[in-house]
C-alpha atoms as a PDB file:
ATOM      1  CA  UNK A   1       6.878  30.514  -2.164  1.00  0.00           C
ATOM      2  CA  UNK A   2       6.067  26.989  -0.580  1.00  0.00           C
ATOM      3  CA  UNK A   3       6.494  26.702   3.152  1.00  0.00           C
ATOM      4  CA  UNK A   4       8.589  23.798   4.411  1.00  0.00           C
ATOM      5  CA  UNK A   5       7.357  19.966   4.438  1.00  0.00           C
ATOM      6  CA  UNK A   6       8.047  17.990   7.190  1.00  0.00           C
ATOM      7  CA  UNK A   7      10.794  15.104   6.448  1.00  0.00           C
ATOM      8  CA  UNK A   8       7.926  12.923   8.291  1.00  0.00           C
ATOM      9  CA  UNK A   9       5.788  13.552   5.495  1.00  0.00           C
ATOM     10  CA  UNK A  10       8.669  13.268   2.278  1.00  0.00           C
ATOM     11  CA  UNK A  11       9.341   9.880   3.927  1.00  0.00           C
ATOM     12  CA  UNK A  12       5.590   8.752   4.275  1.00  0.00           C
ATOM     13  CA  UNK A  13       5.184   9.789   0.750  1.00  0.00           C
ATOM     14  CA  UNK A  14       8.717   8.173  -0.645  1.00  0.00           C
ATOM     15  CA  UNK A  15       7.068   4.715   1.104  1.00  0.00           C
ATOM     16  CA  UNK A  16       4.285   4.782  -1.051  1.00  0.00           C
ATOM     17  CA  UNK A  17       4.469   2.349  -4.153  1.00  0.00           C
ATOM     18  CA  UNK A  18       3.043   4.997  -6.579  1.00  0.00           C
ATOM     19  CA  UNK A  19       5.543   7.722  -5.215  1.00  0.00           C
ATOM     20  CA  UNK A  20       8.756   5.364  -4.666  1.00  0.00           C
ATOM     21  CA  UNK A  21      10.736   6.469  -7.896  1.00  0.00           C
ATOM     22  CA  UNK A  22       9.807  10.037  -7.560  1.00  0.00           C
ATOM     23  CA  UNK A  23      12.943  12.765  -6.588  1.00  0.00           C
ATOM     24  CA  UNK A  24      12.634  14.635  -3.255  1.00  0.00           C
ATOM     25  CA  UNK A  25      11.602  17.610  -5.502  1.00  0.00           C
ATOM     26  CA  UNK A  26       8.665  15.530  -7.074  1.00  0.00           C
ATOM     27  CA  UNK A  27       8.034  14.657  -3.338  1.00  0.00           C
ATOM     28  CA  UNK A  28       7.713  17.740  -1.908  1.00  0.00           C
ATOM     29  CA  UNK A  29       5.853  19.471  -5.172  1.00  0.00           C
ATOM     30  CA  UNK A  30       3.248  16.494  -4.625  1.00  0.00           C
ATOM     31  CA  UNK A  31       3.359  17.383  -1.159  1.00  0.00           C
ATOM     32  CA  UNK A  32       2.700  21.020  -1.863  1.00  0.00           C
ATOM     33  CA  UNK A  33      -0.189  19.849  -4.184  1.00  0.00           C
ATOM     34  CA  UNK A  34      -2.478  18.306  -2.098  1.00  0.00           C
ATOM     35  CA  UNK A  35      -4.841  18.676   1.429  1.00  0.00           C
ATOM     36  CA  UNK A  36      -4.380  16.996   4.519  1.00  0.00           C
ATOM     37  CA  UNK A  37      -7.798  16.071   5.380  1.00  0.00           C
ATOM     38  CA  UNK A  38      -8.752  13.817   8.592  1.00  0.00           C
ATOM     39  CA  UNK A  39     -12.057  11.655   8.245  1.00  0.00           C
ATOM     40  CA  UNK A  40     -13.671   9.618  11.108  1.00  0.00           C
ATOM     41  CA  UNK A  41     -14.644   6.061  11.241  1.00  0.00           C
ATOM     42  CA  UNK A  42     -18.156   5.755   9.367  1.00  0.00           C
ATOM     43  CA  UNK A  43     -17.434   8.595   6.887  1.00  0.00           C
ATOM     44  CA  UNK A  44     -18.168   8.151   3.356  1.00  0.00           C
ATOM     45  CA  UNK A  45     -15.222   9.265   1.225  1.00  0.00           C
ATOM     46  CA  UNK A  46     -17.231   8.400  -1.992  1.00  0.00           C
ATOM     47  CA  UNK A  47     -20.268   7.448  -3.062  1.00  0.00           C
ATOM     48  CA  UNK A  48     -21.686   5.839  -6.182  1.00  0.00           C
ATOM     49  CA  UNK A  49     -23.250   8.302  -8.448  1.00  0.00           C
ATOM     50  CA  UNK A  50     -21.403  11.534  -6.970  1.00  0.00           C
ATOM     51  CA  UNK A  51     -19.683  13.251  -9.509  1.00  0.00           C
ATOM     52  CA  UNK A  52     -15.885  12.532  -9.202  1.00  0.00           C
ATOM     53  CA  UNK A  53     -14.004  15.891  -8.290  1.00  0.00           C
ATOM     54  CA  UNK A  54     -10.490  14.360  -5.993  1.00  0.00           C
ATOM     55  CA  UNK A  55      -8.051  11.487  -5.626  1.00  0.00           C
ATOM     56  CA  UNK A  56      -7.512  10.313  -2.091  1.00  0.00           C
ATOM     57  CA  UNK A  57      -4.185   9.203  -0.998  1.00  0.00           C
ATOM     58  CA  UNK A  58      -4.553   7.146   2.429  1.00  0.00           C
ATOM     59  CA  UNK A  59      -1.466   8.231   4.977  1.00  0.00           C
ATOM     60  CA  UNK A  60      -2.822   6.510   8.062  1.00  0.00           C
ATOM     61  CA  UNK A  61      -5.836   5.010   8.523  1.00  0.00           C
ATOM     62  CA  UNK A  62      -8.222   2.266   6.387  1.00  0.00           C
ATOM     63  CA  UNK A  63     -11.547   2.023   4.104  1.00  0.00           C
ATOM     64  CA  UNK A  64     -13.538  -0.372   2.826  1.00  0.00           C
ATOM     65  CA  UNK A  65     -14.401   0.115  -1.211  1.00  0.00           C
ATOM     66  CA  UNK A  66     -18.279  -1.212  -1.579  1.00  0.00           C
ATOM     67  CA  UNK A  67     -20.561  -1.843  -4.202  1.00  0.00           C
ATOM     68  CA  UNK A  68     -23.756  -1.850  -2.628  1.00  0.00           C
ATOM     69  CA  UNK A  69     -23.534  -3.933   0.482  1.00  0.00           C
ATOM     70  CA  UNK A  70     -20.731  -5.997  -1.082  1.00  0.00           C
ATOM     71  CA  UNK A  71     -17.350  -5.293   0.029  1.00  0.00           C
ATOM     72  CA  UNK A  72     -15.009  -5.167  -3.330  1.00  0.00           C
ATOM     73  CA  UNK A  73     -11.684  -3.840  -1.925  1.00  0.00           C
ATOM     74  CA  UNK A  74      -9.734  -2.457   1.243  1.00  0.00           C
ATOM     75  CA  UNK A  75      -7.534   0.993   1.126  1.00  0.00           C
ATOM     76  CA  UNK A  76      -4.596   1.142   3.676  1.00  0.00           C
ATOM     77  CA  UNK A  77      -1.850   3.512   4.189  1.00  0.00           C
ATOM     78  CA  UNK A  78      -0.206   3.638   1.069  1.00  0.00           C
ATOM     79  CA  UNK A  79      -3.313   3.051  -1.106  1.00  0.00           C
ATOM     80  CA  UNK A  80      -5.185   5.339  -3.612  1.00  0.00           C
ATOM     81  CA  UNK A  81      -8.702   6.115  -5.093  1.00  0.00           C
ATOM     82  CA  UNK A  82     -10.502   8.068  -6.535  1.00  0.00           C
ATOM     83  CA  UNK A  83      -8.655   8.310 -10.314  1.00  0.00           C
ATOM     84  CA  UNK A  84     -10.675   6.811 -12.450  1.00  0.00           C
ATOM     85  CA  UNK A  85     -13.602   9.023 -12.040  1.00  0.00           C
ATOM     86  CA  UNK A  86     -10.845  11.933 -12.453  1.00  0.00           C
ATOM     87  CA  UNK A  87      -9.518  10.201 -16.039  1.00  0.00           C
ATOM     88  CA  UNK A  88     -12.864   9.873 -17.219  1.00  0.00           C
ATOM     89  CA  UNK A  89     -14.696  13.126 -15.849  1.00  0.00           C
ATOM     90  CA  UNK A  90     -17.641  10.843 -14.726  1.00  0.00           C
ATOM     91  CA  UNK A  91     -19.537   9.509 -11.674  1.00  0.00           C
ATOM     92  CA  UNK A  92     -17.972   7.571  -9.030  1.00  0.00           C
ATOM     93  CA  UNK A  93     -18.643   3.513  -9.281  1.00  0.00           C
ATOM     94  CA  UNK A  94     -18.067   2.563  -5.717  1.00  0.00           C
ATOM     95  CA  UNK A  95     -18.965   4.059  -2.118  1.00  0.00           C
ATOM     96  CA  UNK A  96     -15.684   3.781  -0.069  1.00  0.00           C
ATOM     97  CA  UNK A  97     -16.406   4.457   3.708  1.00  0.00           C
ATOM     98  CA  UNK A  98     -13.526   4.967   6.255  1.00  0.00           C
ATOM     99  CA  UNK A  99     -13.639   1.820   8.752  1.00  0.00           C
ATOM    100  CA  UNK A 100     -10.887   3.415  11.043  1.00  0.00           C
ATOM    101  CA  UNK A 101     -10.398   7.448  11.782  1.00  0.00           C
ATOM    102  CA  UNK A 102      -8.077   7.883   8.284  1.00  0.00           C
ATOM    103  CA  UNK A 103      -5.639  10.781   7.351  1.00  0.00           C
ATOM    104  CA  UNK A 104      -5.634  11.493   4.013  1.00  0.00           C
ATOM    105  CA  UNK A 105      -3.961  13.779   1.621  1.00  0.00           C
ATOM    106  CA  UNK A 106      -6.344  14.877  -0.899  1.00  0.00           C
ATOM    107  CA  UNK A 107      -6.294  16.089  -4.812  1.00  0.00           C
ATOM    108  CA  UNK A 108      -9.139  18.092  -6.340  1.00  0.00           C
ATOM    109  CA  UNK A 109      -9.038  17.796 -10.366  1.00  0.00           C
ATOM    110  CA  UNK A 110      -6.505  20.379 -11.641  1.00  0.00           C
ATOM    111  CA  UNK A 111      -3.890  19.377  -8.390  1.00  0.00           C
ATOM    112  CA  UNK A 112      -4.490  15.565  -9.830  1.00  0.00           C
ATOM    113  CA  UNK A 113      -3.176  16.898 -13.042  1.00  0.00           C
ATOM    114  CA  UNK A 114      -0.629  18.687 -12.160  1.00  0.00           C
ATOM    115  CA  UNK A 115       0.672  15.936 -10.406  1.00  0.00           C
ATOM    116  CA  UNK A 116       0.256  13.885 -13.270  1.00  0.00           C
ATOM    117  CA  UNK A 117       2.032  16.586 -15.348  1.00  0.00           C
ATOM    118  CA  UNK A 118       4.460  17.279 -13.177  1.00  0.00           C
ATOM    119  CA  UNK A 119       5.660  13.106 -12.458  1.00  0.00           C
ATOM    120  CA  UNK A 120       4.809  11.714 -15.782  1.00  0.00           C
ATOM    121  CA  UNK A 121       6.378   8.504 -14.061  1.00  0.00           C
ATOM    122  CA  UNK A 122       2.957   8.429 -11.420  1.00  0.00           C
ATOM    123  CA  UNK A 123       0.604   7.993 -14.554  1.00  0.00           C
ATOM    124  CA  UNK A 124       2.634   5.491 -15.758  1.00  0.00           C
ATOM    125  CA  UNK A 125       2.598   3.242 -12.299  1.00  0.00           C
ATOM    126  CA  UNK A 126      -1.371   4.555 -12.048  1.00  0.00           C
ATOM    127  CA  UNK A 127      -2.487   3.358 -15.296  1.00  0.00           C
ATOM    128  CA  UNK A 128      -1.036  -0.007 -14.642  1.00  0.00           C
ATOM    129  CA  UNK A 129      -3.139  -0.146 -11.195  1.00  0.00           C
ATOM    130  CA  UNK A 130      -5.923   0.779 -13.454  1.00  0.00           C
ATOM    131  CA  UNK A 131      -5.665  -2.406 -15.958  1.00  0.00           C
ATOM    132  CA  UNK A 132      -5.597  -4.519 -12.434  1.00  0.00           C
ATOM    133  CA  UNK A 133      -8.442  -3.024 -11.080  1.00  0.00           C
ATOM    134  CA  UNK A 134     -10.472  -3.590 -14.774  1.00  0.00           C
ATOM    135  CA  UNK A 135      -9.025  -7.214 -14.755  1.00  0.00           C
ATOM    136  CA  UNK A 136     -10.136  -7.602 -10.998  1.00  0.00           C
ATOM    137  CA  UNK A 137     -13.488  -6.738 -11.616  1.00  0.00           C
ATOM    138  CA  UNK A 138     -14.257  -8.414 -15.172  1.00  0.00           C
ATOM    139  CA  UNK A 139     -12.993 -11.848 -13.496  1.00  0.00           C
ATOM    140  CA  UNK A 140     -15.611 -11.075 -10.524  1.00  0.00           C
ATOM    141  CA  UNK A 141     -18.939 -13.124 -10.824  1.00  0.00           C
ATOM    142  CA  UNK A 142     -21.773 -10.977 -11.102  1.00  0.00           C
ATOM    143  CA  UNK A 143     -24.608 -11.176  -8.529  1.00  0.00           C
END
């Protein structure tokens, strides 16, 4: 049996774009699916070359996404990472370090598919975020 969610944090979740069309069951299974974790300013949430084993989901808090010392992208409450490495069972591509103390709510692989499973309407909304982010970075120059 699942304990009880706090409306606080079926609110925060319904406020997120990738979340917005999910039910209040979706919510609170998504809810139920993943770990609060808290990271301090400085930490490094990923880094390029690690093997990619979660999906972070920023509640509070920001990063900055970094390929090498060049700063590529900015996560903010609302904002996700983390996937692709998931979809593709490889290495992560970028280091993303938090720039603020962050909260986070945290999917290892088989909770990541299960959510996908669970709210096929989440994959949808991800993989279009994906085919920005590949557009994004093929219109980048190249150093």
């Amino acid at each position: 049996m699942h304990g009880r969610i706090p409306k606080e944090q079926i609110d925060l979740l319904k406020s997120v774009p990738l979340f917005s069309s999910c039910t209040h069951g979706e919510l609170r299974e998504i809810a139920h699916l993943g770990t609060p974790v808290f990271a301090e300013e400085g930490a490094f949430l990923t880094e390029v070359g690690q093997p990619g084993r979660e999906f972070f989901l920023v509640l509070d808090g920001e990063a900055s996404c970094r390929i090498g010392k060049k700063q590529v992208g900015r996560f903010s409450p609302g904002s996700y990472f983390g996937e692709m490495a998931l979809l593709h069972g490889g290495k992560r591509t970028a280091d993303v370090v938090a720039t603020t103390p962050m909260e986070l709510l945290v999917f290892d692989t088989r909770e990541f598919r299960s959510m996908l499973m669970t709210t096929p309407s989440i994959g949808v909304k991800m993989l279009g975020r994906l085919a920005e982010r590949v557009m994004e970075a093929d219109a980048r120059p190249t150093d």
